[in-house]
C-alpha atoms as a PDB file:
ATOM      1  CA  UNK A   1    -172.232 177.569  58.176  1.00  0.00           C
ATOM      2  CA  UNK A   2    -168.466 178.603  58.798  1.00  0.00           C
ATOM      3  CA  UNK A   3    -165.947 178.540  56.118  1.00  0.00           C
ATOM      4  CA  UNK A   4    -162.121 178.831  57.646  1.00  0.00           C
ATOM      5  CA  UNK A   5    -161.710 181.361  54.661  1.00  0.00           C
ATOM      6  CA  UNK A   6    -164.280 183.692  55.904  1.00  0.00           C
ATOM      7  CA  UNK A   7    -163.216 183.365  59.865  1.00  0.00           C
ATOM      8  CA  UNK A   8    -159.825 185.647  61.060  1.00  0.00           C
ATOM      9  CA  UNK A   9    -157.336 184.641  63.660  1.00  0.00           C
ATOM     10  CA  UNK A  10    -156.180 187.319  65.881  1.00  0.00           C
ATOM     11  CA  UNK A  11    -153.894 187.662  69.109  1.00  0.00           C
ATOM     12  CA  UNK A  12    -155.553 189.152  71.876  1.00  0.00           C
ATOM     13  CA  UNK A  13    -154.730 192.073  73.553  1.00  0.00           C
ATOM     14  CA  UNK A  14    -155.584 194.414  77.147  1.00  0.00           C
ATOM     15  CA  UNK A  15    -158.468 195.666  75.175  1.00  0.00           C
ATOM     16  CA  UNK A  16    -160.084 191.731  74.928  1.00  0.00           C
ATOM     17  CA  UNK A  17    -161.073 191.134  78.545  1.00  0.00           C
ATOM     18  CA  UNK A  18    -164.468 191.229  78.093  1.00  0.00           C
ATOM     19  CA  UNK A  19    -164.660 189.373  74.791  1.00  0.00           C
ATOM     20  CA  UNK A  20    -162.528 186.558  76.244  1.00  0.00           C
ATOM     21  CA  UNK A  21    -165.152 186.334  79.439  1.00  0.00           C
ATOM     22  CA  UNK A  22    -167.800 185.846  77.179  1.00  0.00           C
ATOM     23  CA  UNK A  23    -166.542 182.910  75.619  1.00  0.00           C
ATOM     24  CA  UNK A  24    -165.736 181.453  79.380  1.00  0.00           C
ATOM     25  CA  UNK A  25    -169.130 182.413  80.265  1.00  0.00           C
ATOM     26  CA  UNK A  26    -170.660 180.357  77.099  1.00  0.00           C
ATOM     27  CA  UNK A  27    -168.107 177.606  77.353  1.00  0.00           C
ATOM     28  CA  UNK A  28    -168.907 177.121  81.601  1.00  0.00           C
ATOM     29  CA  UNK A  29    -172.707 177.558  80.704  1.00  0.00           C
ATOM     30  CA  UNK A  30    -172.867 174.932  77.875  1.00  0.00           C
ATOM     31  CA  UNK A  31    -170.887 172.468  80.266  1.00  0.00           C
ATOM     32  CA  UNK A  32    -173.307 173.477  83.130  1.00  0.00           C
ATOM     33  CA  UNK A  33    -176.371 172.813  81.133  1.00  0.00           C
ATOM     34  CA  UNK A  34    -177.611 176.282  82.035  1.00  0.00           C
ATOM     35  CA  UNK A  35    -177.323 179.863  82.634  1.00  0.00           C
ATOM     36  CA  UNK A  36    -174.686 180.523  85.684  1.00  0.00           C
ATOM     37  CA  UNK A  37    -175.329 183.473  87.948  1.00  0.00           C
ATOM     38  CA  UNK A  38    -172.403 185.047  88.744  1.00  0.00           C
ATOM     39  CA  UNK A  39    -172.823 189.051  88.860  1.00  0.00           C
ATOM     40  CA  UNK A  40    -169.371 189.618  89.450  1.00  0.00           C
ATOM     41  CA  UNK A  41    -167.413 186.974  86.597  1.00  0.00           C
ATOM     42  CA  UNK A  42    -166.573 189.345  83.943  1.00  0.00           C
ATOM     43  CA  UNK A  43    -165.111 191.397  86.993  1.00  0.00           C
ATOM     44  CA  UNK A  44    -162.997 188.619  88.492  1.00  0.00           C
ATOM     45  CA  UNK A  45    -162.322 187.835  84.597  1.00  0.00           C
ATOM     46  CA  UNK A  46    -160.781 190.967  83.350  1.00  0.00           C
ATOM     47  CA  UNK A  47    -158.076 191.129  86.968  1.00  0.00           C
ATOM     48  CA  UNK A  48    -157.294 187.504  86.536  1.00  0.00           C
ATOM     49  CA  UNK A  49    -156.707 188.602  82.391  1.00  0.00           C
ATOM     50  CA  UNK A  50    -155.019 191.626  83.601  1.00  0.00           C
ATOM     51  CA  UNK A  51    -152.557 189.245  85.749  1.00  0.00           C
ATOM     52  CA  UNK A  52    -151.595 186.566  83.684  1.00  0.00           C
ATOM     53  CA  UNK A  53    -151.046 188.437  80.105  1.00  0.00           C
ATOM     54  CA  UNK A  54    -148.380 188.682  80.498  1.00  0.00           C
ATOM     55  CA  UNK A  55    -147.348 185.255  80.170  1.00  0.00           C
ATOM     56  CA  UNK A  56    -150.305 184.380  77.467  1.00  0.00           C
ATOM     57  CA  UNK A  57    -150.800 184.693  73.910  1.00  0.00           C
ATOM     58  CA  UNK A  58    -154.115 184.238  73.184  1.00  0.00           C
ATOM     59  CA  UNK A  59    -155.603 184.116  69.862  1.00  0.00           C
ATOM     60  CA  UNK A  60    -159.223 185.012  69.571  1.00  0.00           C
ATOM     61  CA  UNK A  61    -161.429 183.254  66.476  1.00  0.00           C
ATOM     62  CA  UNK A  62    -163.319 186.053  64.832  1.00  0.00           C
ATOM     63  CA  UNK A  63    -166.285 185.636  62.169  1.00  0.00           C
ATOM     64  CA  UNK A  64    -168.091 189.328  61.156  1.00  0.00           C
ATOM     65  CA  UNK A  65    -166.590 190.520  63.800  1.00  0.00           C
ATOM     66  CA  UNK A  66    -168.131 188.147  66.546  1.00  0.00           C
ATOM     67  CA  UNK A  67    -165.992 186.079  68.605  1.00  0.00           C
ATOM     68  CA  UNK A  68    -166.451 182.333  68.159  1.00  0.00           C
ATOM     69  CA  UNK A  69    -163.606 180.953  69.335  1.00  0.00           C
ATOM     70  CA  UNK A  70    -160.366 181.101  71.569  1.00  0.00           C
ATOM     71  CA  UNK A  71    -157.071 179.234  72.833  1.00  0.00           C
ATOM     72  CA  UNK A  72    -153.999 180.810  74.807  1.00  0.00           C
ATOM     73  CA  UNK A  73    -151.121 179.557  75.931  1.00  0.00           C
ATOM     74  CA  UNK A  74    -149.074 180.009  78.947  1.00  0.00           C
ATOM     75  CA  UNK A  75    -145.213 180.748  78.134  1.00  0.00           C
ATOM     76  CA  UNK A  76    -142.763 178.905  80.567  1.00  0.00           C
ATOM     77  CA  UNK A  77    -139.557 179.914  80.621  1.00  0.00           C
ATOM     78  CA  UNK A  78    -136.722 177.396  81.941  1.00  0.00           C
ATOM     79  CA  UNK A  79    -134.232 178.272  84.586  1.00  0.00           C
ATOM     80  CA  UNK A  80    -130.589 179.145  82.977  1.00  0.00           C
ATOM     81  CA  UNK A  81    -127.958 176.606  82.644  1.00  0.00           C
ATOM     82  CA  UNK A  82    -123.821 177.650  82.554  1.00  0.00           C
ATOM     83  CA  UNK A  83    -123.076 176.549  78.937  1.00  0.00           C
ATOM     84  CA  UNK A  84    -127.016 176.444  77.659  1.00  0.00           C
ATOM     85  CA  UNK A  85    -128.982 179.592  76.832  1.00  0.00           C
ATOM     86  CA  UNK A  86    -132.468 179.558  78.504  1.00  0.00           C
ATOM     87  CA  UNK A  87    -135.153 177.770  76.900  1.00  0.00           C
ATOM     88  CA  UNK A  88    -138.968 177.901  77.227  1.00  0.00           C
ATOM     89  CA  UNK A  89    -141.592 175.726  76.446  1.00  0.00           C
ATOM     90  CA  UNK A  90    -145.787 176.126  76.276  1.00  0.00           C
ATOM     91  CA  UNK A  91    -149.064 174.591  77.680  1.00  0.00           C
ATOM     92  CA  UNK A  92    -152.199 175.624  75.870  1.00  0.00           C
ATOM     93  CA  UNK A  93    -155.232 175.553  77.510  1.00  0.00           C
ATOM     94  CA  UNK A  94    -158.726 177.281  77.304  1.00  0.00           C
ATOM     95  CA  UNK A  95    -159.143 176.212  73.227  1.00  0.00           C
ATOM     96  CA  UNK A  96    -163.250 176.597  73.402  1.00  0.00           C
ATOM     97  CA  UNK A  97    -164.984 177.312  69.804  1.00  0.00           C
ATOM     98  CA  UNK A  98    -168.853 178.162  69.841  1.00  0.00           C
ATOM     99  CA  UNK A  99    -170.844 175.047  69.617  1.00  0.00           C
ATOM    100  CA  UNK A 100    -172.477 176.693  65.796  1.00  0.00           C
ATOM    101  CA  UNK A 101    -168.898 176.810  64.452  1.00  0.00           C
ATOM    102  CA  UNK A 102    -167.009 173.530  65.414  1.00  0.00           C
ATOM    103  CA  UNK A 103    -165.919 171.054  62.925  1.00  0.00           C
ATOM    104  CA  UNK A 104    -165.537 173.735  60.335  1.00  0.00           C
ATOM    105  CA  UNK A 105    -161.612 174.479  61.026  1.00  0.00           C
ATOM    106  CA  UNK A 106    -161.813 177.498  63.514  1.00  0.00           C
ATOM    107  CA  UNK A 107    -160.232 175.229  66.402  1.00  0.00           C
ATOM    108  CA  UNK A 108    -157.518 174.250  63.172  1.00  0.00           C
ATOM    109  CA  UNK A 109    -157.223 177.914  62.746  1.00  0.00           C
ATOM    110  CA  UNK A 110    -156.736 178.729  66.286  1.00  0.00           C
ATOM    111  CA  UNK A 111    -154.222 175.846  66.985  1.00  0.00           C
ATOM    112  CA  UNK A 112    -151.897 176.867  63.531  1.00  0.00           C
ATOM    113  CA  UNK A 113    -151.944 179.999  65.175  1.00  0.00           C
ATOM    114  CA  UNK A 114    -150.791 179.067  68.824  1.00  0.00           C
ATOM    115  CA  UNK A 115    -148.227 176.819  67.765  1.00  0.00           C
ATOM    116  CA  UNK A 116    -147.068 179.309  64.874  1.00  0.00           C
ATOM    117  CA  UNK A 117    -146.419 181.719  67.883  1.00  0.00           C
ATOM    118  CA  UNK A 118    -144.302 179.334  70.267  1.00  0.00           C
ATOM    119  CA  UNK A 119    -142.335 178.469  67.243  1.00  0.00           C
ATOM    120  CA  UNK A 120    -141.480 182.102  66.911  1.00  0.00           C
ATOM    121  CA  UNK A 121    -141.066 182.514  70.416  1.00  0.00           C
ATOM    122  CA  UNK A 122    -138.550 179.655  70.462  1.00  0.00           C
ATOM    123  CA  UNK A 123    -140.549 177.282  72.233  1.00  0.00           C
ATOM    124  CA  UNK A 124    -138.712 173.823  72.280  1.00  0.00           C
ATOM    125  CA  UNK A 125    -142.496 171.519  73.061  1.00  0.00           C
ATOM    126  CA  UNK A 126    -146.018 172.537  73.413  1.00  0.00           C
ATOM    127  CA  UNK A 127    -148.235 170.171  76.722  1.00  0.00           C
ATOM    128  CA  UNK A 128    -151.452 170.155  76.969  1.00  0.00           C
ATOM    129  CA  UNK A 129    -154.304 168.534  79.106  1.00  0.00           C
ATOM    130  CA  UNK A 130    -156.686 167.368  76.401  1.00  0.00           C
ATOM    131  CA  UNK A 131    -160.705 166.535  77.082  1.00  0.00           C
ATOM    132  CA  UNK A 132    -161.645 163.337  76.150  1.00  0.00           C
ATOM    133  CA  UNK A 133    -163.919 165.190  73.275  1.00  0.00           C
ATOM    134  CA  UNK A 134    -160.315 166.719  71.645  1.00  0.00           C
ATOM    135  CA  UNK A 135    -157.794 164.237  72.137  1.00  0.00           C
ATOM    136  CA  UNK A 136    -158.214 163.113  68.095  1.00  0.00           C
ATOM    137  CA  UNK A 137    -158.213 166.597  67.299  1.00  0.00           C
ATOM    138  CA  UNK A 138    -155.006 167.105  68.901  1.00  0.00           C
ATOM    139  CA  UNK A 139    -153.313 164.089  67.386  1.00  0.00           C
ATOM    140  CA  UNK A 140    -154.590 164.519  64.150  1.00  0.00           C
ATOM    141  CA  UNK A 141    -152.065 167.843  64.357  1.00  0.00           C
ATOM    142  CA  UNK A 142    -149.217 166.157  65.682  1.00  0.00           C
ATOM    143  CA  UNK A 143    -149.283 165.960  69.192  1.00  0.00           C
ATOM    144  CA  UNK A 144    -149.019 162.511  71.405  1.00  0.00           C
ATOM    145  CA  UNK A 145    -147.924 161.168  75.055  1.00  0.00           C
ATOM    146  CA  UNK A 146    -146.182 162.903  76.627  1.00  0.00           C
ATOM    147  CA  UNK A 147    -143.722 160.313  78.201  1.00  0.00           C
ATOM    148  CA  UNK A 148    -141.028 162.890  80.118  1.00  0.00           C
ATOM    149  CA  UNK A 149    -143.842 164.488  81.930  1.00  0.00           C
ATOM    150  CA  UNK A 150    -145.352 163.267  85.407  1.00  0.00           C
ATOM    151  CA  UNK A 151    -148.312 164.983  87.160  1.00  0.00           C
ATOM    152  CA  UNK A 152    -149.150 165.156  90.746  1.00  0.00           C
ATOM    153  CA  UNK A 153    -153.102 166.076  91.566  1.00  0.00           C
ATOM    154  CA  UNK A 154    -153.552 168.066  94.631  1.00  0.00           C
ATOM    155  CA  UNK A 155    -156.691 168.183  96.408  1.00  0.00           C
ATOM    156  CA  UNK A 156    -158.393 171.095  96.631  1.00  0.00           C
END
């Protein structure tokens, strides 16, 4: 059983690639059903990681050591205005926890963390794209509509 007291919170950094494809891999397998083969993931993981760091904080749920959970977000940054200083603004995605540590606090732990971050980073709102599964645990911490956003899907 997990206890939040016993799990740490830590941002990932260059060094994580392969810890952060893991999780991927078990969060894509346990959606799947099954085992995915795909030889060359961790590969196409760790450039794609490489690429978009950058622009990420990503916080990495850690219990003895083991990974059990993650959640980054992508940093925005809003086009100058004359008179305004730029602001910038957050989307988190990719929160997965381990299906043996959920509903202990780790996805609490990981969120505090994320949102700690874009506070300190000056964020002025955090969006997200919630699964049915984690919209309560997202308004249980605050969050709700959001009403000044639209969307457009584009086929593939």
């Amino acid at each position: 059983m997990t206890s939040p007291r016993t799990v740490s919170i830590r941002q990932a950094d260059e060094h994580d690639a392969a810890v952060l494809a893991a999780l991927r891999r078990a969060w894509s397998e346990e959606q799947a059903g099954h085992p995915l083969d795909d030889e060359d993931f961790e590969e196409h993981f760790a450039q794609w990681y490489a690429v978009e760091a950058s622009r990420r904080a990503t916080f990495v749920a850690e219990l003895s050591g083991e990974a059990v959970g993650m959640m980054n977000f992508a940093l925005f940054e809003r086009m100058p205005r004359p008179g305004r200083p730029a602001g910038r603004w957050a989307y988190i995605g990719n929160a997965f926890v381990l299906a043996a540590h959920r509903n202990r606090g780790v996805g609490t732990m990981l969120l505090d963390a994320a949102v700690a971050h874009a506070r300190e980073r000056g964020c002025v709102r955090i969006v997200l794209s919630p699964s049915e599964r984690s919209v309560s645990f997202y308004e249980r911490a605050g969050f709700g509509p959001a009403t000044m956003l639209l969307a457009r899907v584009l086929d593939d």
